[in-house]
C-alpha atoms as a PDB file:
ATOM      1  CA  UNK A   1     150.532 221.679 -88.775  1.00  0.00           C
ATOM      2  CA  UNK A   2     148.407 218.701 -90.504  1.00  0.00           C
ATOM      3  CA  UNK A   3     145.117 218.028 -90.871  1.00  0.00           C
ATOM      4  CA  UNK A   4     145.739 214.980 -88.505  1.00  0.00           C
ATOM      5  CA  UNK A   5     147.070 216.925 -85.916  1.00  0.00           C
ATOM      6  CA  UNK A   6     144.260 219.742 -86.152  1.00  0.00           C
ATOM      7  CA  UNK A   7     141.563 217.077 -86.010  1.00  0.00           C
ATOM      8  CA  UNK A   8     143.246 215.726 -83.097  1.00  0.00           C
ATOM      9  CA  UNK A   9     143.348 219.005 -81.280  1.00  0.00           C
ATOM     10  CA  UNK A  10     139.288 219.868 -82.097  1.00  0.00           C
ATOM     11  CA  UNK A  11     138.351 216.637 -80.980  1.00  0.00           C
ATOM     12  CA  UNK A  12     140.104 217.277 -77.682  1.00  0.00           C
ATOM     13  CA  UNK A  13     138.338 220.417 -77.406  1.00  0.00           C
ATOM     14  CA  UNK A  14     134.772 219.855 -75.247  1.00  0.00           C
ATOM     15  CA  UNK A  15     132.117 222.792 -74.115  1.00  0.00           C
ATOM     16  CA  UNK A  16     134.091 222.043 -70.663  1.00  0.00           C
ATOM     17  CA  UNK A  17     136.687 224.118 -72.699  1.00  0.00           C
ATOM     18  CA  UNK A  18     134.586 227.037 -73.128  1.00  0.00           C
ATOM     19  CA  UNK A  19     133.114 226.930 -69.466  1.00  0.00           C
ATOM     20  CA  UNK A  20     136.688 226.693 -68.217  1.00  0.00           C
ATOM     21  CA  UNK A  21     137.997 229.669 -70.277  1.00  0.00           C
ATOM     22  CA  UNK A  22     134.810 231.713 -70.517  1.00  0.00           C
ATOM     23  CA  UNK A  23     132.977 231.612 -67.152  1.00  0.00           C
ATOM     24  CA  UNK A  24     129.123 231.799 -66.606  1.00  0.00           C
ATOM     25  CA  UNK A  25     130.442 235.363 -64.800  1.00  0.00           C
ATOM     26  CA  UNK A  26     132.645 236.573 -67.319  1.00  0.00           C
ATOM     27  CA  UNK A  27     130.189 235.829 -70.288  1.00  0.00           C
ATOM     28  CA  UNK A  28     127.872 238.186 -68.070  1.00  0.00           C
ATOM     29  CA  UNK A  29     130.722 240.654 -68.046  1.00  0.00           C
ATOM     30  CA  UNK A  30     131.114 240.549 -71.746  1.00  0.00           C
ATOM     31  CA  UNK A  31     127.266 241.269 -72.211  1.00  0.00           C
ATOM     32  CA  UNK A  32     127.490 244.074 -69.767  1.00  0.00           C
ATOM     33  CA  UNK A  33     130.356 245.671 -71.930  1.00  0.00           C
ATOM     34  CA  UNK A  34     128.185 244.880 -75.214  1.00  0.00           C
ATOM     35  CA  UNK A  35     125.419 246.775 -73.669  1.00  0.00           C
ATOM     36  CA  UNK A  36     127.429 249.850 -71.899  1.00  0.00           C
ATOM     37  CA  UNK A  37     129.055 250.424 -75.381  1.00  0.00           C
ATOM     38  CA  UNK A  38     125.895 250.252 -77.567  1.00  0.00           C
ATOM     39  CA  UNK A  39     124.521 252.998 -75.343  1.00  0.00           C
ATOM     40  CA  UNK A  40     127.545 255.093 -77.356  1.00  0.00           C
ATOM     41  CA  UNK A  41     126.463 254.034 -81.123  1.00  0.00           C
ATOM     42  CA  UNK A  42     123.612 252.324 -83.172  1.00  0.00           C
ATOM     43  CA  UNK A  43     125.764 249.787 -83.723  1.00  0.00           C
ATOM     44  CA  UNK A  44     125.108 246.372 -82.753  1.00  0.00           C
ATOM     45  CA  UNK A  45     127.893 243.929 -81.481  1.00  0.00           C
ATOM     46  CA  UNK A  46     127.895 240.540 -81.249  1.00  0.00           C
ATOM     47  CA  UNK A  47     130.314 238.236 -79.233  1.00  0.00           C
ATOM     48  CA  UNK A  48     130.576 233.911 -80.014  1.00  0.00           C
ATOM     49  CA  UNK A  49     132.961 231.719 -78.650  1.00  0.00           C
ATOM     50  CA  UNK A  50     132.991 228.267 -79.583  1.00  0.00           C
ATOM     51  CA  UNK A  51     135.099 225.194 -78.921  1.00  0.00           C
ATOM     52  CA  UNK A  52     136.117 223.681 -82.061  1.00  0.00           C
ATOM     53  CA  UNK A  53     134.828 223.948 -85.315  1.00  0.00           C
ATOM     54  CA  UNK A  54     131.915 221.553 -86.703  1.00  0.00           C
ATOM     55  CA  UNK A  55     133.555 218.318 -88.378  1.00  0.00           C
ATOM     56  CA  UNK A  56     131.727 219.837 -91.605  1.00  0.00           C
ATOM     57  CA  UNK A  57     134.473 222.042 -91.428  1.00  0.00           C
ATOM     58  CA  UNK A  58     137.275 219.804 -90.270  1.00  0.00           C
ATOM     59  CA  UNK A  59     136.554 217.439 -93.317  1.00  0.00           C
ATOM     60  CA  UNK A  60     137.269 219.876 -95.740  1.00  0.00           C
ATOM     61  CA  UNK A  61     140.338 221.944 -94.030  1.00  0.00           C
ATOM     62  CA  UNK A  62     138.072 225.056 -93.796  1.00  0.00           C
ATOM     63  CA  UNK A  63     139.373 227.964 -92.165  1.00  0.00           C
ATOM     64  CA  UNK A  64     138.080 229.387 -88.967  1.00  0.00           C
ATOM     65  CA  UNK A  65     137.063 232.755 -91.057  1.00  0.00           C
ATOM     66  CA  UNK A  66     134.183 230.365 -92.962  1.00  0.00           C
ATOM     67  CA  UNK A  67     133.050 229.595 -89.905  1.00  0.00           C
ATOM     68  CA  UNK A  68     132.888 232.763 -88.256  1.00  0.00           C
ATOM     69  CA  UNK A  69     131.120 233.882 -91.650  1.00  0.00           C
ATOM     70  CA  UNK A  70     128.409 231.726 -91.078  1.00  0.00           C
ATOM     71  CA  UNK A  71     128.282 232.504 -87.522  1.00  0.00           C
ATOM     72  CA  UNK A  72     127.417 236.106 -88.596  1.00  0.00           C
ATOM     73  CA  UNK A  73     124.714 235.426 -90.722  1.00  0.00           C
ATOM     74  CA  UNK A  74     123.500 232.218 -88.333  1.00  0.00           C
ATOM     75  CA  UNK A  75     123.013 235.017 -85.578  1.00  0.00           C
ATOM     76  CA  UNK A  76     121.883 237.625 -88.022  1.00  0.00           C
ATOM     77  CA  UNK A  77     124.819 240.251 -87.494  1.00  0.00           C
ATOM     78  CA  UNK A  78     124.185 241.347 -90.809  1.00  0.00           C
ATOM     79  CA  UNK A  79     119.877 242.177 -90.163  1.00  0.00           C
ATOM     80  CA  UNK A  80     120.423 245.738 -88.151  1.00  0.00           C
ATOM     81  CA  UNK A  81     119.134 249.260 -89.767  1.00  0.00           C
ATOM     82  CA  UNK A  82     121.853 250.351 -90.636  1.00  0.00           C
ATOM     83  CA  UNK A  83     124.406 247.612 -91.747  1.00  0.00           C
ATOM     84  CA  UNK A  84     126.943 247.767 -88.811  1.00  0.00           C
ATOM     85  CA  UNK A  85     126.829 244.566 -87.268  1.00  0.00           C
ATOM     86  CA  UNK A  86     129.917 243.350 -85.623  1.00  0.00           C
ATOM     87  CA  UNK A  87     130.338 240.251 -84.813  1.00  0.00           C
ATOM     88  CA  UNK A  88     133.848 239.089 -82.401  1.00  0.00           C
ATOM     89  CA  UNK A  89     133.728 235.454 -83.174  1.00  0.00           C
ATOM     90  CA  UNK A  90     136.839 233.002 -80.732  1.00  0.00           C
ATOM     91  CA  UNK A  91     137.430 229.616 -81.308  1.00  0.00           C
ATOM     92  CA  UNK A  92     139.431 227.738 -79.278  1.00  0.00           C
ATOM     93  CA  UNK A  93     141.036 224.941 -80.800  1.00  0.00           C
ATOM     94  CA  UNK A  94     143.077 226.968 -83.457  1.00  0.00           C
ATOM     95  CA  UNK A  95     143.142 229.684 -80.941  1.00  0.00           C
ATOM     96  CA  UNK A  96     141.318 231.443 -83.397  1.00  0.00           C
ATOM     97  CA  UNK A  97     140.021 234.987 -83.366  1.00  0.00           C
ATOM     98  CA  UNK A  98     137.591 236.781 -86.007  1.00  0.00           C
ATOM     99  CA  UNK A  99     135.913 239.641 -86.522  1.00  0.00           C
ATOM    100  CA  UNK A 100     133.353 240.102 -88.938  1.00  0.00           C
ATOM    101  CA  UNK A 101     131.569 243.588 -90.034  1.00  0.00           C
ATOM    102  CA  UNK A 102     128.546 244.086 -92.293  1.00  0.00           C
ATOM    103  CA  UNK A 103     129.015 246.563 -94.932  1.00  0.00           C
ATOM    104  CA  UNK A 104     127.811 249.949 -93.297  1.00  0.00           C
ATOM    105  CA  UNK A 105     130.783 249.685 -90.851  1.00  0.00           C
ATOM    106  CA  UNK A 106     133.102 247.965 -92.975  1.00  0.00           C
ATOM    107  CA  UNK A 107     133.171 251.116 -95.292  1.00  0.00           C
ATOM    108  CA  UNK A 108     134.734 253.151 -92.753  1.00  0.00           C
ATOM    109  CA  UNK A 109     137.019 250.969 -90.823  1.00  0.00           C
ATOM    110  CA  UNK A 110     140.209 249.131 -92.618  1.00  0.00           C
ATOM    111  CA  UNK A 111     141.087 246.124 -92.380  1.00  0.00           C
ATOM    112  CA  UNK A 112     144.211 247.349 -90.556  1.00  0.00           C
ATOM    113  CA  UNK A 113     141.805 248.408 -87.606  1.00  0.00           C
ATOM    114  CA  UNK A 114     139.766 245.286 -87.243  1.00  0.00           C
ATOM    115  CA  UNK A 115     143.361 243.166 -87.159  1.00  0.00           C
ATOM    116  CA  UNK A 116     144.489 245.399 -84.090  1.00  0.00           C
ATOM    117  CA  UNK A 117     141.546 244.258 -81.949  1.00  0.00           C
ATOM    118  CA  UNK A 118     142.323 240.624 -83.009  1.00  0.00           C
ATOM    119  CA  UNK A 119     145.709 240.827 -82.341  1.00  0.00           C
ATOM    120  CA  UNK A 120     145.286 242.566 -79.258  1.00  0.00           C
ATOM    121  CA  UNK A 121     143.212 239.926 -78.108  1.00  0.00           C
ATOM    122  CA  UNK A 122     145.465 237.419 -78.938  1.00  0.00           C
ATOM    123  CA  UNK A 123     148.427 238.655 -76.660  1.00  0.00           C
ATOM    124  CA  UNK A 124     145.443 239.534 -73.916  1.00  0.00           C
ATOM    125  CA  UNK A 125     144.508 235.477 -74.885  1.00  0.00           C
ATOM    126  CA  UNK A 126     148.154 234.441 -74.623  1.00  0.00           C
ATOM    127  CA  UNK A 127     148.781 235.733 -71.269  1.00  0.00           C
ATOM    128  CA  UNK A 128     145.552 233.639 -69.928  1.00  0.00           C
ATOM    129  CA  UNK A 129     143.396 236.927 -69.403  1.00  0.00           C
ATOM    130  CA  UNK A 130     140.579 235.877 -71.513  1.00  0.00           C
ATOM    131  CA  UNK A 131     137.669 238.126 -70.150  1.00  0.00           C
ATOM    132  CA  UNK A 132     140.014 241.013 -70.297  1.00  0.00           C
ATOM    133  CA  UNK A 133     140.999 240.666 -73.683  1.00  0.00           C
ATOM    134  CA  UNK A 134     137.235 240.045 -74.636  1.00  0.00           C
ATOM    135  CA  UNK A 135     136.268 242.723 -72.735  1.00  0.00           C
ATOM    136  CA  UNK A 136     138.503 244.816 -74.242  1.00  0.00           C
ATOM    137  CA  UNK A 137     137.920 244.220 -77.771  1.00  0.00           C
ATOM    138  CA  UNK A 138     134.271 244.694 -76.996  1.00  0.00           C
ATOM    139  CA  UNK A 139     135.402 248.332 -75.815  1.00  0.00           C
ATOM    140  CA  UNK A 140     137.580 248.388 -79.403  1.00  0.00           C
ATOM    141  CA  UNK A 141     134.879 247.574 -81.442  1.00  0.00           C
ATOM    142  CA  UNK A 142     132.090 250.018 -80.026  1.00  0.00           C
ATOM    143  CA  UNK A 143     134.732 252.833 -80.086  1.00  0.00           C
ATOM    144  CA  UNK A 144     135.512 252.201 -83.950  1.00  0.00           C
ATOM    145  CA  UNK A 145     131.681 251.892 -83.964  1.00  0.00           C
ATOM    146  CA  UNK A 146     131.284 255.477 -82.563  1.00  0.00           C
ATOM    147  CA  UNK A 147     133.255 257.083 -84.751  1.00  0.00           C
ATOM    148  CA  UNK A 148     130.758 256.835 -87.324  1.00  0.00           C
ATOM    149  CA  UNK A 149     127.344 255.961 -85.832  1.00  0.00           C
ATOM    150  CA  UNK A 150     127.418 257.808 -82.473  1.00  0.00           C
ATOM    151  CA  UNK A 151     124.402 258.583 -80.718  1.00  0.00           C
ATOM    152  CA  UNK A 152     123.419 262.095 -79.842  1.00  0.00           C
ATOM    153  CA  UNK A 153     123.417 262.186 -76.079  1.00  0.00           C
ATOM    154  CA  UNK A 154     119.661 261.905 -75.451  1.00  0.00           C
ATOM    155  CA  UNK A 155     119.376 259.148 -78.326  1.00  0.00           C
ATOM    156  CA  UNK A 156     118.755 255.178 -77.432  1.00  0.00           C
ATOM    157  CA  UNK A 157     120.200 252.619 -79.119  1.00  0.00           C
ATOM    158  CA  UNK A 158     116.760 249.827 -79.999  1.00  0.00           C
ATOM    159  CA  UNK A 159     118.829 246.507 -79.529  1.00  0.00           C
ATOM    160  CA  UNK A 160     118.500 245.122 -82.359  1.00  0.00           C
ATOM    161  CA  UNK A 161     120.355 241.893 -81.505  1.00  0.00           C
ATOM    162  CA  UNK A 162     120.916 240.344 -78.191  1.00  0.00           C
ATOM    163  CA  UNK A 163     123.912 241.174 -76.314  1.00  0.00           C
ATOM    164  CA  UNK A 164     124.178 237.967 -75.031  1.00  0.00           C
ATOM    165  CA  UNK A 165     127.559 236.163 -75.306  1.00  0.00           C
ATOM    166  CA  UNK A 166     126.548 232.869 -77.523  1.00  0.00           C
ATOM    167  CA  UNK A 167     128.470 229.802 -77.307  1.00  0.00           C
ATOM    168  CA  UNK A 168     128.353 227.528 -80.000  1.00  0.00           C
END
């Protein structure tokens, strides 16, 4: 694809895209699954979804990955205890799906693991069930999360970070 045709396809893209794929109920959903799987680890998770990228990134070709970089330090992924921020970052117009881990989790899961989430999501995407996939990589991620930071059973999780779905 150009860069004509990609700038054609963002600037189609409106925040009616988001509310049409991402419903005021299922973002609610999505923070619900956020909070029933931080209640496993001390982990914090992190979910953005956003239209189509910033023209700052259009003009210079920039991948969806530099975005959902900055995302993660916008929302301060990376500013929990213990390093294992996660942050599940969708954008729409590339069909685009990141996920971005600070450095306490990203130790202990490969690379490998994270692109199984994001391609499950994708298919879960491609066959229109977009609060299922999201909800399910939610469940992904706080599983992978648990395998290293689980809580003892009478432990709470502080939230560090909201789990409130953000749309950008």
């Amino acid at each position: 694809m150009n860069k004509l045709q990609r700038l054609m396809r963002h600037s189609l893209k409106t925040p009616q895209s988001v509310d049409r794929t991402f419903p005021r109920a299922a973002l609610q959903r999505i923070q619900d699954a956020i909070a029933e799987g931080e209640r496993t680890h001390s982990g914090e998770i992190r979910f953005a979804v956003e239209a189509a990228l910033p023209w700052s990134y259009l003009r210079r070709d920039a991948p969806a990955r530099e975005r959902a970089e900055m995302v993660f330090a916008k929302l301060r992924v990376w500013d929990t205890e213990d390093n294992n921020g996660v942050l599940i970052y969708v954008e729409l117009a590339d069909h685009r799906i990141e996920v971005v881990a600070d450095r306490g989790i990203a130790r202990h899961v490969s690379t490998a693991r994270w692109n199984e989430v994001t391609t499950m999501m994708r298919e879960r995407f491609a066959a229109g069930e977009f609060e299922a996939g999201s909800i399910a990589a939610v469940r992904a991620v706080s599983a992978l999360l648990a395998e290293k930071f689980r809580l003892a059973d009478d432990a709470v999780n502080p939230n560090q970070l909201s789990d409130a779905p953000t749309v950008l």
